[in-house]
N, C-alpha and C. Protein backbone atom coordinates (compact mmCIF):
# COMPACT_ATOMS: atom_id res chain seq x y z
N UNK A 1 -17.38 7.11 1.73
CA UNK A 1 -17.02 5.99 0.85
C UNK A 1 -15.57 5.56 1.10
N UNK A 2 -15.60 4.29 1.26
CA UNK A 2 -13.87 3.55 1.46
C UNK A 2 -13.34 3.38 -0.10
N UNK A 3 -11.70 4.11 0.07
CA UNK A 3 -11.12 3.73 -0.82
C UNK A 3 -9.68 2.73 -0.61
N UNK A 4 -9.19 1.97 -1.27
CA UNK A 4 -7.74 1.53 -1.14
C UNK A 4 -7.03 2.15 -2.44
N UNK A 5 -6.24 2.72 -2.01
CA UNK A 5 -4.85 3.19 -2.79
C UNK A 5 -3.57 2.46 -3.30
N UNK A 6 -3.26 2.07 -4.02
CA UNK A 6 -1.62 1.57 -3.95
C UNK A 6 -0.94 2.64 -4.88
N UNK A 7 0.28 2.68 -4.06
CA UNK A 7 1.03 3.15 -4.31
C UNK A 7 2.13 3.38 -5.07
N UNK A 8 2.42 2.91 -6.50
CA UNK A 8 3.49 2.65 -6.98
C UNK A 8 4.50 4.03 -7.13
N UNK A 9 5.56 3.39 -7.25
CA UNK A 9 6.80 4.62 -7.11
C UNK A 9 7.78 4.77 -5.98
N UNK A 10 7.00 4.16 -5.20
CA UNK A 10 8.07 3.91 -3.91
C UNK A 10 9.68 3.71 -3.94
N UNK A 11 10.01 3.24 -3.18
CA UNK A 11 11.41 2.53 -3.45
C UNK A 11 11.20 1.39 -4.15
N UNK A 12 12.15 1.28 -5.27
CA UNK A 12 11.90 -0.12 -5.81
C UNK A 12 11.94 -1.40 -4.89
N UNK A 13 11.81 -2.37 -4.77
CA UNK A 13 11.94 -3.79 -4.75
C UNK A 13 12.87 -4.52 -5.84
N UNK A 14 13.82 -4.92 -4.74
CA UNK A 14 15.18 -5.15 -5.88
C UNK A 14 14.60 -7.00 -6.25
N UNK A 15 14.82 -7.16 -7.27
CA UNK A 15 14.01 -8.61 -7.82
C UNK A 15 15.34 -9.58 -7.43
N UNK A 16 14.40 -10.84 -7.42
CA UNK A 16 15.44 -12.08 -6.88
C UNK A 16 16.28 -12.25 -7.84
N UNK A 17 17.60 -12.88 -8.24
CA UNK A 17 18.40 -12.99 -9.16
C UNK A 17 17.49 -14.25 -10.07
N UNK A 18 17.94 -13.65 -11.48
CA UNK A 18 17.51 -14.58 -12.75
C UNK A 18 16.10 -13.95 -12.93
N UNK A 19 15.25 -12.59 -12.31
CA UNK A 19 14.21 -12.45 -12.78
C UNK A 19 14.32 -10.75 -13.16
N UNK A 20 13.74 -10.49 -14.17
CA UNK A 20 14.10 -9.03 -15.13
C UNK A 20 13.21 -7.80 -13.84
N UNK A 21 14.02 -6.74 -13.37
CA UNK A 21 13.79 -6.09 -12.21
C UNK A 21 12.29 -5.11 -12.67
N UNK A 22 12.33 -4.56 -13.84
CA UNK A 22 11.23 -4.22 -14.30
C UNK A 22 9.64 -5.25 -14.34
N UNK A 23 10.08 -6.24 -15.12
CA UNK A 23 8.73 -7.32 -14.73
C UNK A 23 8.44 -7.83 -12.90
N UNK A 24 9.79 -7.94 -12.21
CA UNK A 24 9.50 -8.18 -11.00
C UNK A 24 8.56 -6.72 -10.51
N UNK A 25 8.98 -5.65 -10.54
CA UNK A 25 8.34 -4.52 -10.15
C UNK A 25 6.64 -4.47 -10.46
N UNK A 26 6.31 -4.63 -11.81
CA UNK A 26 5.35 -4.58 -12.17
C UNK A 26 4.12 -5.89 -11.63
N UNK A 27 4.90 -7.09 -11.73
CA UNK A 27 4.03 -8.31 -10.76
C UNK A 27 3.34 -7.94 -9.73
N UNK A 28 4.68 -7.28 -8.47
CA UNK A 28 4.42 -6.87 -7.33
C UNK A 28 3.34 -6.01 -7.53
N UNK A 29 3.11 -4.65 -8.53
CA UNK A 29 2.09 -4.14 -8.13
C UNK A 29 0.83 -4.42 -8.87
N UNK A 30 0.89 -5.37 -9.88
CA UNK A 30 -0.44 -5.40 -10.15
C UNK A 30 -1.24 -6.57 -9.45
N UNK A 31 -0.44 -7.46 -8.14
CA UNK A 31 -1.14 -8.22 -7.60
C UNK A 31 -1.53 -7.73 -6.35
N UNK A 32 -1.17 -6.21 -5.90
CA UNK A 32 -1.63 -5.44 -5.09
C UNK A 32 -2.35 -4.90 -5.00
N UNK A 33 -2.54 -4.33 -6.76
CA UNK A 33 -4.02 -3.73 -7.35
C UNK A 33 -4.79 -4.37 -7.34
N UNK A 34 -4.86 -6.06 -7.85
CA UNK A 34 -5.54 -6.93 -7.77
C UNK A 34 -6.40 -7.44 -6.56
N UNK A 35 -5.17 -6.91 -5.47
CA UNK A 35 -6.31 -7.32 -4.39
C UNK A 35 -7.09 -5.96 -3.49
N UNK A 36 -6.76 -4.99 -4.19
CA UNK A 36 -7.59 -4.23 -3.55
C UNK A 36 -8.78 -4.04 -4.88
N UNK A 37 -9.01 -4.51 -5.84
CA UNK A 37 -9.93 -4.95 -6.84
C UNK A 37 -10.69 -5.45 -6.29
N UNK A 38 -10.44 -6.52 -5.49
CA UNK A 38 -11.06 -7.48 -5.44
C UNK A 38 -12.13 -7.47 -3.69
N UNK A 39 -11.63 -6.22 -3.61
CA UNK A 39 -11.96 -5.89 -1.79
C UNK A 39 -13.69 -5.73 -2.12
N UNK A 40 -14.54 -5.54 -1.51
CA UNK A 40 -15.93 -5.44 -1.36
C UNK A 40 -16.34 -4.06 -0.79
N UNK A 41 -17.13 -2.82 -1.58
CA UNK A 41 -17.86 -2.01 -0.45
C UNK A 41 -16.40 -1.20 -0.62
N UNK A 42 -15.55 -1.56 -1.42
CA UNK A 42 -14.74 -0.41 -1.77
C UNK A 42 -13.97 -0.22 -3.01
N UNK A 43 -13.72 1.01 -3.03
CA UNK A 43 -12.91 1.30 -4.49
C UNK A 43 -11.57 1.31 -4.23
N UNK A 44 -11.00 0.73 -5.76
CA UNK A 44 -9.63 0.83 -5.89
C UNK A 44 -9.00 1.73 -6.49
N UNK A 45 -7.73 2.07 -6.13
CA UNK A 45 -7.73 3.52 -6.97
C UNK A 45 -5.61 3.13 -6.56
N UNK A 46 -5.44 3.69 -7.84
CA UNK A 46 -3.59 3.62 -8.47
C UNK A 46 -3.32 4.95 -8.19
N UNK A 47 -2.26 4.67 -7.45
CA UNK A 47 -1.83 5.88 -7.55
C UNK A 47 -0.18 6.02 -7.74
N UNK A 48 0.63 6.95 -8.21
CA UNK A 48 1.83 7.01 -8.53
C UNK A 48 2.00 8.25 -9.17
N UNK A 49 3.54 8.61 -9.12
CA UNK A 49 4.14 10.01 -9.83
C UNK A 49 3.64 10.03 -11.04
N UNK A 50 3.63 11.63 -11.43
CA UNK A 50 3.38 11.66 -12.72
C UNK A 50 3.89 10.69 -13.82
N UNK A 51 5.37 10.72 -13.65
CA UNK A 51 5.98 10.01 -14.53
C UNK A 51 5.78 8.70 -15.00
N UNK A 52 5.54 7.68 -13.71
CA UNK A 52 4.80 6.45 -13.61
C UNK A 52 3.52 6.23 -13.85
N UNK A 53 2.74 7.84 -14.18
CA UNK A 53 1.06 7.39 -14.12
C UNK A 53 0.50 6.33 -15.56
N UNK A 54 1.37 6.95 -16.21
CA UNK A 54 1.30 5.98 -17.33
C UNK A 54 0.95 4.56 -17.56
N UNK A 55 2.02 4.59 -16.73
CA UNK A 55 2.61 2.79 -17.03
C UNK A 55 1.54 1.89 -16.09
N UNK A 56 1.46 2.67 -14.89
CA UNK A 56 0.37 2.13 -13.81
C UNK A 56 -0.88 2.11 -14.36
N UNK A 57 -1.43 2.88 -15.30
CA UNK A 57 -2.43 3.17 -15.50
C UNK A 57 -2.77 1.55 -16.55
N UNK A 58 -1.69 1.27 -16.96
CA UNK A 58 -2.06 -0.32 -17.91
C UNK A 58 -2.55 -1.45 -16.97
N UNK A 59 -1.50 -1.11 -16.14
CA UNK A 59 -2.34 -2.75 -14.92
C UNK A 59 -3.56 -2.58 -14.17
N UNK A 60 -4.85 -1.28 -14.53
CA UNK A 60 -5.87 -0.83 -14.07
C UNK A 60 -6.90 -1.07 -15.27
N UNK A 61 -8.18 -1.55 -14.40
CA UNK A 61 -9.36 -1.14 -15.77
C UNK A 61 -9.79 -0.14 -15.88
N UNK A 62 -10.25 -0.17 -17.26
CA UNK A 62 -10.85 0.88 -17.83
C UNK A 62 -11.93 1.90 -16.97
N UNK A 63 -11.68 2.92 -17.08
CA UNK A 63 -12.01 3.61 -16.12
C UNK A 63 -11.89 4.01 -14.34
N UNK A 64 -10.79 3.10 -13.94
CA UNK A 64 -10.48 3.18 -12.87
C UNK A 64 -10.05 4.46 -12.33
N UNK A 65 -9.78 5.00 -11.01
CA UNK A 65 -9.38 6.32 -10.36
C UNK A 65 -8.22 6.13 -10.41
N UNK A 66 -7.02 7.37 -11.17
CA UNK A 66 -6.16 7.32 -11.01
C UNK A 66 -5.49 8.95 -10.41
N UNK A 67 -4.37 9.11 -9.27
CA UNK A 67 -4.63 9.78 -8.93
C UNK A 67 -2.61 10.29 -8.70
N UNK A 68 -2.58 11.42 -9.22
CA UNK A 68 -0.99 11.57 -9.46
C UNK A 68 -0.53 11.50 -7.90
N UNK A 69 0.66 11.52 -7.44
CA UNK A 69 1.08 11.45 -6.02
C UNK A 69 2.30 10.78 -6.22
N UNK A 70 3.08 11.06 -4.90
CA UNK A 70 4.26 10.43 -4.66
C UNK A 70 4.32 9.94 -2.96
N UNK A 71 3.46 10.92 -2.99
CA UNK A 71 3.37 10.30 -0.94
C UNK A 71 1.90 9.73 -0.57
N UNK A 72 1.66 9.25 0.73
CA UNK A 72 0.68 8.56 1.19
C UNK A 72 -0.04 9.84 1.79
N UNK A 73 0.44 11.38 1.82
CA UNK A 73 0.08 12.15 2.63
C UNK A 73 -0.77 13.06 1.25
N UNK A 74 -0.03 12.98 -0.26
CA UNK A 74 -0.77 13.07 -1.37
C UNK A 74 -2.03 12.41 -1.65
N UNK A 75 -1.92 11.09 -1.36
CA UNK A 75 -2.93 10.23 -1.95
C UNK A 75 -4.22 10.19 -1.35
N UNK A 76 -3.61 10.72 0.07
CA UNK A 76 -4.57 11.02 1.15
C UNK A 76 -5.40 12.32 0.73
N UNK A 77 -4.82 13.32 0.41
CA UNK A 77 -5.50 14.86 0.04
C UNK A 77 -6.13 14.67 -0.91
N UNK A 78 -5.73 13.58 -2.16
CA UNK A 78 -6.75 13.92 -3.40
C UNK A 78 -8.02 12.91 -2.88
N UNK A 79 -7.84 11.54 -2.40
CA UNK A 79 -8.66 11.38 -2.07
C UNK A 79 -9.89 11.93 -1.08
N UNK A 80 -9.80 12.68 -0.28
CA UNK A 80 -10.51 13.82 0.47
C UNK A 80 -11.26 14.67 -0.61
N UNK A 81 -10.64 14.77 -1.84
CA UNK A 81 -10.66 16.02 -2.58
C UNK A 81 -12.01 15.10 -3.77
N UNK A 82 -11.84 13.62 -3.63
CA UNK A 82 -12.56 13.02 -4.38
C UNK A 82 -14.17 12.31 -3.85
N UNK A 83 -13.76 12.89 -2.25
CA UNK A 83 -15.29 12.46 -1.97
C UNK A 83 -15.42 11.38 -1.11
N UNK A 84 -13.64 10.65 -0.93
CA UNK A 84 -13.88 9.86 0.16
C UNK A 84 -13.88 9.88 1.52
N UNK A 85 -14.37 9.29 2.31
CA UNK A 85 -14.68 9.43 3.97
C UNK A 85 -13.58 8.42 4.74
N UNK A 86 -13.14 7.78 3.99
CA UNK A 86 -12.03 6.38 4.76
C UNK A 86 -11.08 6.22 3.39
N UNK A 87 -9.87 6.05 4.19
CA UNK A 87 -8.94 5.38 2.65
C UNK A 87 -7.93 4.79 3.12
N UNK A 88 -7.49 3.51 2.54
CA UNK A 88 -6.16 2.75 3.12
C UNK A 88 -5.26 2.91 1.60
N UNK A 89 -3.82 3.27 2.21
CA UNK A 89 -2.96 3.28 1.17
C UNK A 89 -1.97 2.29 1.41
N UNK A 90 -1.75 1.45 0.05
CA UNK A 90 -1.24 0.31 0.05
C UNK A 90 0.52 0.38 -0.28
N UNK A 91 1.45 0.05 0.13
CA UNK A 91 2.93 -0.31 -0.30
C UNK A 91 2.60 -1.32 -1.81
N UNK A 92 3.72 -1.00 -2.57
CA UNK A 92 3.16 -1.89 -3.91
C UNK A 92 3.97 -3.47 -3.71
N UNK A 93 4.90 -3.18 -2.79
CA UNK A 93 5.37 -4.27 -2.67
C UNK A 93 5.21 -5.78 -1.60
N UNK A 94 4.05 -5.46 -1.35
CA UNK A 94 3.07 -6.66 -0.52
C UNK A 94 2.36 -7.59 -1.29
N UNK A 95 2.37 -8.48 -2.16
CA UNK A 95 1.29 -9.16 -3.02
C UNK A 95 0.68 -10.29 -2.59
N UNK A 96 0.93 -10.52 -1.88
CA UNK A 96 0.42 -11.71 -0.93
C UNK A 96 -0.21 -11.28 0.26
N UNK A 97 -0.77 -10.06 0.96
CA UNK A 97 -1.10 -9.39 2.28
C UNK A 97 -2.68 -10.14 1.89
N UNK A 98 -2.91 -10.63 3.05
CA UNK A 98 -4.24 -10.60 3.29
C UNK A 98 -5.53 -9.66 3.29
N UNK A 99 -6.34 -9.62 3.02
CA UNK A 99 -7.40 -8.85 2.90
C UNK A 99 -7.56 -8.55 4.10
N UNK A 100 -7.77 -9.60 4.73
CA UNK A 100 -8.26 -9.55 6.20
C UNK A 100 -7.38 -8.23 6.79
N UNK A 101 -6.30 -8.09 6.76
CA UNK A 101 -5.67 -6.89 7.05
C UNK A 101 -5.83 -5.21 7.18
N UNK A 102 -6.61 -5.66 5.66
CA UNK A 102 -7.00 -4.09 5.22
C UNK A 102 -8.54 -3.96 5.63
N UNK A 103 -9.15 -5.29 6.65
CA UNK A 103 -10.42 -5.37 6.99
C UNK A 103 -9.80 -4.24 8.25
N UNK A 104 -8.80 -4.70 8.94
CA UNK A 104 -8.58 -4.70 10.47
C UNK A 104 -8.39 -3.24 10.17
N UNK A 105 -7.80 -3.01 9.33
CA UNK A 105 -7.19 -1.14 9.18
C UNK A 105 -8.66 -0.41 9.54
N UNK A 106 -9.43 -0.57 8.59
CA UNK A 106 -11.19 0.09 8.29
C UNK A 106 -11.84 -0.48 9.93
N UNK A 107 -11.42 -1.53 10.35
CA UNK A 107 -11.89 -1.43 12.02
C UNK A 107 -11.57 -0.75 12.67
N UNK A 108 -10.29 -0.30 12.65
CA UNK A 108 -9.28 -0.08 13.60
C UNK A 108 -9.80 2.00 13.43
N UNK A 109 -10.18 2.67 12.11
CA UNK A 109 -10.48 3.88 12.28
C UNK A 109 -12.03 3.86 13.04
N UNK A 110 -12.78 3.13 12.98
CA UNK A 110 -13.74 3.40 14.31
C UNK A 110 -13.24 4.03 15.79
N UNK A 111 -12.04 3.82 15.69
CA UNK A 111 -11.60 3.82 16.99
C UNK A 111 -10.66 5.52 17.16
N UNK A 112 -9.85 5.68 15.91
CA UNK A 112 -9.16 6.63 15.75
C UNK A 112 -8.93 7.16 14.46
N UNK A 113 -8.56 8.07 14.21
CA UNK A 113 -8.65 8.80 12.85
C UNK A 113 -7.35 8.31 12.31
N UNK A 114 -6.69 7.45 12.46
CA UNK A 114 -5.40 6.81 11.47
C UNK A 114 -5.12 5.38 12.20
N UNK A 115 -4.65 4.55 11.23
CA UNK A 115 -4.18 3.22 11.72
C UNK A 115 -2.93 2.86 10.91
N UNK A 116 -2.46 2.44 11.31
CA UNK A 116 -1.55 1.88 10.53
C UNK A 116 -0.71 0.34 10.32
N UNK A 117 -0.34 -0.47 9.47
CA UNK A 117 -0.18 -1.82 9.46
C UNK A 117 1.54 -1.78 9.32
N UNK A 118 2.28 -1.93 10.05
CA UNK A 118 3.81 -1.78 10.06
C UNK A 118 4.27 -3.21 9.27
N UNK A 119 5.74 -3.14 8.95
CA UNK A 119 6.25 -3.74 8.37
C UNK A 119 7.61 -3.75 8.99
N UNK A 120 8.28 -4.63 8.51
CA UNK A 120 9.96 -4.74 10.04
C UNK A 120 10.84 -2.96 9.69
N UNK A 121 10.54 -2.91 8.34
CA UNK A 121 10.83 -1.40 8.46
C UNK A 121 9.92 -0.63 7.50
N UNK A 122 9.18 0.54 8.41
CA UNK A 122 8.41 1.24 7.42
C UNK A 122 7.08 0.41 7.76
N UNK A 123 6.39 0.91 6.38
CA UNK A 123 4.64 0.69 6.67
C UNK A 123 4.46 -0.23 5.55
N UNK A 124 3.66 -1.20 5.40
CA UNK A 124 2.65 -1.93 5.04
C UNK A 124 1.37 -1.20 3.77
N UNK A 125 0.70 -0.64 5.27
CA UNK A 125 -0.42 0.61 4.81
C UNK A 125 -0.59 1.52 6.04
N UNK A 126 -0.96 2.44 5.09
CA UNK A 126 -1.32 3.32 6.33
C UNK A 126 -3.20 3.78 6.12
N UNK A 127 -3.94 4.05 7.11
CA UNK A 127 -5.68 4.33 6.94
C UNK A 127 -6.04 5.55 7.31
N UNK A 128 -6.61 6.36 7.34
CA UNK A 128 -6.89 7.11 8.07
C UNK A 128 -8.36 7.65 7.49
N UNK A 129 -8.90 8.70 8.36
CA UNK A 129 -10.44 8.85 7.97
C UNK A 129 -10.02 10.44 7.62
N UNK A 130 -11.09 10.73 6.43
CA UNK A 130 -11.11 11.97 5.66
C UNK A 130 -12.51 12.60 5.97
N UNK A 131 -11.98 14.44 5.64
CA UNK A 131 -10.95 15.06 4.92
C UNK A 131 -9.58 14.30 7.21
N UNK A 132 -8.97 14.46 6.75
CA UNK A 132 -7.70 14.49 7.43
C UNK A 132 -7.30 15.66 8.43
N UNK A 133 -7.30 15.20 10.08
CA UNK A 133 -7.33 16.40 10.75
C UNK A 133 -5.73 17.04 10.48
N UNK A 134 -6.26 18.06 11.03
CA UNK A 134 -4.80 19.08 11.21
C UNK A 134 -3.27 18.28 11.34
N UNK A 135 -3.12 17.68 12.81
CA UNK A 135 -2.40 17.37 12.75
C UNK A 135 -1.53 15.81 12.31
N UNK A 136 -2.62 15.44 11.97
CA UNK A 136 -2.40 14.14 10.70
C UNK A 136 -1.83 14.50 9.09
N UNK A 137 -2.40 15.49 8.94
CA UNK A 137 -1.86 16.37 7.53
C UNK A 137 -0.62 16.68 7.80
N UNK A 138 0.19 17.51 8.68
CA UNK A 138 1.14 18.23 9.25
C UNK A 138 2.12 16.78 9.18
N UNK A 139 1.91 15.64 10.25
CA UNK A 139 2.70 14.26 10.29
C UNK A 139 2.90 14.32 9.00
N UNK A 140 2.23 13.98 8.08
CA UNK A 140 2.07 13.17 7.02
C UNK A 140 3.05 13.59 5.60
N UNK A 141 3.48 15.48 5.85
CA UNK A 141 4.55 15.95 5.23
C UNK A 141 5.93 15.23 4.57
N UNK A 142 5.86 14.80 4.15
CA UNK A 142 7.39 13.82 3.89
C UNK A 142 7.00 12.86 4.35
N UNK A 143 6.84 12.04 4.37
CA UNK A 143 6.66 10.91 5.02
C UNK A 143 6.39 9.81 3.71
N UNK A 144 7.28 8.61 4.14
CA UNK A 144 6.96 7.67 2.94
C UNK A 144 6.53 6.72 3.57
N UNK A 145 6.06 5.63 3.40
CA UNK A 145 6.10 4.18 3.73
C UNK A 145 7.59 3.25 3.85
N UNK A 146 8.33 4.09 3.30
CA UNK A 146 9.51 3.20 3.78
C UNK A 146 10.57 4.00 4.73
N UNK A 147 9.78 5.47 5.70
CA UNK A 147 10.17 5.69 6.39
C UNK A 147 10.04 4.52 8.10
N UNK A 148 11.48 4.48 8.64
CA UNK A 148 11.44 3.40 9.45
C UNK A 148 10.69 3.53 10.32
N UNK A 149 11.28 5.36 11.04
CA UNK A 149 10.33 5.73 12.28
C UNK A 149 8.80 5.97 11.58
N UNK A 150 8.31 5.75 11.04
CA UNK A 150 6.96 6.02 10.46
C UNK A 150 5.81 6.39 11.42
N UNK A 151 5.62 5.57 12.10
CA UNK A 151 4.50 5.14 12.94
C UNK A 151 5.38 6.11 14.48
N UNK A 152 6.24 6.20 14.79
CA UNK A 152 6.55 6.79 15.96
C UNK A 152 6.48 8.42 15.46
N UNK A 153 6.78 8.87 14.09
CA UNK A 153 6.54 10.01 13.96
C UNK A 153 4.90 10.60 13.99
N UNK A 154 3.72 9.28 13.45
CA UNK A 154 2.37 9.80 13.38
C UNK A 154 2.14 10.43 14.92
N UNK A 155 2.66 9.19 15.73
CA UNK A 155 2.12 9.19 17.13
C UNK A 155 2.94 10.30 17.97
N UNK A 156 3.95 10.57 17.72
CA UNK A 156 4.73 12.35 18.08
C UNK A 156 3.76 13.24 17.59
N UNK A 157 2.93 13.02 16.66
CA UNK A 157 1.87 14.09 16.42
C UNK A 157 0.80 14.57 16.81
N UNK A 158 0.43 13.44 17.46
CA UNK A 158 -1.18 12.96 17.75
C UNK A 158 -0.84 13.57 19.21
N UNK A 159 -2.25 13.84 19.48
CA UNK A 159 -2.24 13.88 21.13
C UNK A 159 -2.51 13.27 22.16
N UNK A 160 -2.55 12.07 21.41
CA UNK A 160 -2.09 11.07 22.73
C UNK A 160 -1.82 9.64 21.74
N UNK A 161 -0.81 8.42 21.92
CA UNK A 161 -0.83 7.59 20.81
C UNK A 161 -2.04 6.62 20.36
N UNK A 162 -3.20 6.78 21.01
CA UNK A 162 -4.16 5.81 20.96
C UNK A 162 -4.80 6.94 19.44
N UNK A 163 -4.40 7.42 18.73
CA UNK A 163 -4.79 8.08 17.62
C UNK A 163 -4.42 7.62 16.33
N UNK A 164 -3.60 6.86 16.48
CA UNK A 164 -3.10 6.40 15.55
C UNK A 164 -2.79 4.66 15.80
N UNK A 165 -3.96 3.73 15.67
CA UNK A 165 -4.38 2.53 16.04
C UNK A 165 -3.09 1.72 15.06
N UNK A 166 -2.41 0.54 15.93
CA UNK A 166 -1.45 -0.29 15.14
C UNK A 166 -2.12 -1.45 14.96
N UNK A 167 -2.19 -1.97 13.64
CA UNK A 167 -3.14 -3.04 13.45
C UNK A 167 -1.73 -4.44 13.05
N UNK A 168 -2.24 -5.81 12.83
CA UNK A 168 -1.36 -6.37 12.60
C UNK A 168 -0.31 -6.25 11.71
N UNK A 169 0.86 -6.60 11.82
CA UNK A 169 2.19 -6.00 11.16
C UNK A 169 2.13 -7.27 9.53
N UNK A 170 2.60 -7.20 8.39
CA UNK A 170 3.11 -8.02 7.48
C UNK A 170 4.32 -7.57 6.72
N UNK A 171 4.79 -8.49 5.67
CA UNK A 171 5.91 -7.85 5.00
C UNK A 171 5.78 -7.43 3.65
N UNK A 172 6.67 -7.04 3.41
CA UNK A 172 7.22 -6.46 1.97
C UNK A 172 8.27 -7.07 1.27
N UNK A 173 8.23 -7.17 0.22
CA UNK A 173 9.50 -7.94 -0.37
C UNK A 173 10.51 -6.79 -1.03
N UNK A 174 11.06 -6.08 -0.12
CA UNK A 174 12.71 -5.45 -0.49
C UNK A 174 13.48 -5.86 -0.98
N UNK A 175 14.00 -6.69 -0.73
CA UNK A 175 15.28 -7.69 -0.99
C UNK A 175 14.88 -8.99 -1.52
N UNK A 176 15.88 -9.53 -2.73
CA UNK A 176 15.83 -10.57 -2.97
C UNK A 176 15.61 -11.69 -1.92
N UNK A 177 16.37 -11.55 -0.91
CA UNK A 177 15.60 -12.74 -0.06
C UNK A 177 14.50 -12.80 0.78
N UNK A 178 13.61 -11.80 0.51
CA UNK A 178 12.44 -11.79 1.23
C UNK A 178 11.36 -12.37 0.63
N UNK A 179 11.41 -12.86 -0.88
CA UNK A 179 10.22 -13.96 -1.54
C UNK A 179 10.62 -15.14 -0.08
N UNK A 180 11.33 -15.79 0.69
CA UNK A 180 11.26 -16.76 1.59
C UNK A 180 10.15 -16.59 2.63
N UNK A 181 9.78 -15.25 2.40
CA UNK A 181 8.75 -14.84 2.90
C UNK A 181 7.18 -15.07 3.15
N UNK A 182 6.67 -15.18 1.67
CA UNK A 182 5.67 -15.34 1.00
C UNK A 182 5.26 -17.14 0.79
N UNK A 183 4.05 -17.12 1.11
CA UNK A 183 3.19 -18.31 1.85
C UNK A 183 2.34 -18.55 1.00
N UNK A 184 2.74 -19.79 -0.12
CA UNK A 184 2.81 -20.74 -0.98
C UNK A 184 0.66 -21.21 -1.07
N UNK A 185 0.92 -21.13 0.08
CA UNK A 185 -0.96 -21.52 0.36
C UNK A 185 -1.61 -20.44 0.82
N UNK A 186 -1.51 -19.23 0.73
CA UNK A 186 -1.73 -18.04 0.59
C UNK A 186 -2.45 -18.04 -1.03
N UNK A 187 -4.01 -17.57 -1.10
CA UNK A 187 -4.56 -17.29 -2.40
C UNK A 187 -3.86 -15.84 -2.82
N UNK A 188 -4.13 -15.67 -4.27
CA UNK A 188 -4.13 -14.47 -4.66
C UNK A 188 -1.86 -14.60 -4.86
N UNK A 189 -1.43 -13.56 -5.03
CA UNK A 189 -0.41 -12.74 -5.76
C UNK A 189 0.50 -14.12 -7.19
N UNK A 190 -0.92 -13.85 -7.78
CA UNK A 190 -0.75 -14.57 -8.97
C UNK A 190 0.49 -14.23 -10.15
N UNK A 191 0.84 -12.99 -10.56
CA UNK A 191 1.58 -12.80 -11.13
C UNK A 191 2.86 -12.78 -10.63
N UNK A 192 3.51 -12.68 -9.17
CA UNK A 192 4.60 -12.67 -8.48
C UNK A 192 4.74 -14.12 -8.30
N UNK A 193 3.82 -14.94 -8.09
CA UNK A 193 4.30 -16.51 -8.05
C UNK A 193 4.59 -17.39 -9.37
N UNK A 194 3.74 -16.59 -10.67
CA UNK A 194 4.10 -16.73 -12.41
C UNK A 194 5.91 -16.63 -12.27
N UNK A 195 5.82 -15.73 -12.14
CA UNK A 195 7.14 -14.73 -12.34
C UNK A 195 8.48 -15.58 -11.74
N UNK A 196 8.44 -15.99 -10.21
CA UNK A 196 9.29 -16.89 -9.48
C UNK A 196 9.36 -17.96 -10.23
N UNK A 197 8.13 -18.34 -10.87
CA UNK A 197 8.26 -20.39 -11.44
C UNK A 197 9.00 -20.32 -12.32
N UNK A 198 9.27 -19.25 -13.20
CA UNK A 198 9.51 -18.64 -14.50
C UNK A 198 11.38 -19.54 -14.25
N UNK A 199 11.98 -18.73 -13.84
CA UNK A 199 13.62 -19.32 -13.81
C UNK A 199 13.62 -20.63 -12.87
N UNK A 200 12.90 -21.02 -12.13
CA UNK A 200 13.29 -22.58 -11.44
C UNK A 200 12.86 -23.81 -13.04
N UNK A 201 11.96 -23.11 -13.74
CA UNK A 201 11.68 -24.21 -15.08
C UNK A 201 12.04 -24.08 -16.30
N UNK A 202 13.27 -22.73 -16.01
CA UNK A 202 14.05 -23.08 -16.74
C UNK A 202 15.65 -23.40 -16.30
């Protein structure tokens, strides 16, 4: 069974000036949740530190999988532990990523037991197929999504780099000036584009 993960807890996403850094945070990830909601033929599932499970747990429905973690190498083990066979884990700070993306990830493990979708620094998402071999578990130790070498450390692991499939790259919004980013005719990250209109009308 395919799951998508997001991740909240990461490094924050520092919000554009004139918008409250807490509501910016929370936009970002519930239009991330939203679109892995909205994926087909798979489950969505929140994941974040204890401390955050809380709060994450409001922008989820009722009864959704929620699953404590702080790493992608966590989210990866419980999911194994929950029965899934494929899982993509999402950065919370993408709200606008295409689906199509997280299609290419779930292609891309036909081919190899991890894929991953880069970002100009760090990861996007990362996929891989469960339970998780040896030395994919071992990589996956520390490792965040907003580690830079990310993807050069999976493939130092692997035994040869065609193990770890690179699928198309997108961004993340880090920095206030990376909403210049995000593509206006792009469906979906409804609450992050609420949120922006919010101070231009007033």
């Amino acid at each position: 069974m395919r799951h998508v993960a997001v991740l909240a807890g990461s490094a924050p996403a520092q919000a554009p000036p004139g918008v409250d850094p807490d509501a910016w945070r929370r936009a970002l990830l519930e239009d991330v949740y939203e679109l892995a909601e909205s994926l087909t033929q798979v489950r969505a599932v929140m994941a974040a530190p204890a401390p955050l499970l809380a709060e994450a747990e409001t922008l989820t429905w009722p009864g959704a999988l929620l699953v404590p973690a702080r790493t992608p190498g966590e989210v990866l083990a419980a999911l194994a532990g929950a029965g899934a066979t494929e899982a993509v884990v999402l950065a919370p700070d993408a709200p606008d990523l295409p689906a199509l993306r997280i299609g290419k990830l779930f292609r891309a493990l036909a081919l190899a037991p991890a894929a991953v979708c880069p970002a100009p620094e760090g990861l996007v998402a990362l996929a891989a197929r469960l339970p998780l071999p040896s030395w994919l578990a071992g990589a996956l130790e520390g490792l965040t999504l907003e580690d830079p070498d990310a993807t050069a450390r999976l493939r130092a692991a692997a035994d040869f780099p065609g193990q770890v499939q690179r699928a198309p790259g997108w961004h993340r919004l880090r920095a206030p000036a990376d909403v210049r980013l995000l593509d206006p005719g792009l469906e979906g990250w409804e609450n992050t584009r609420l949120l922006l209109s919010a101070p231009v009308r007033a």
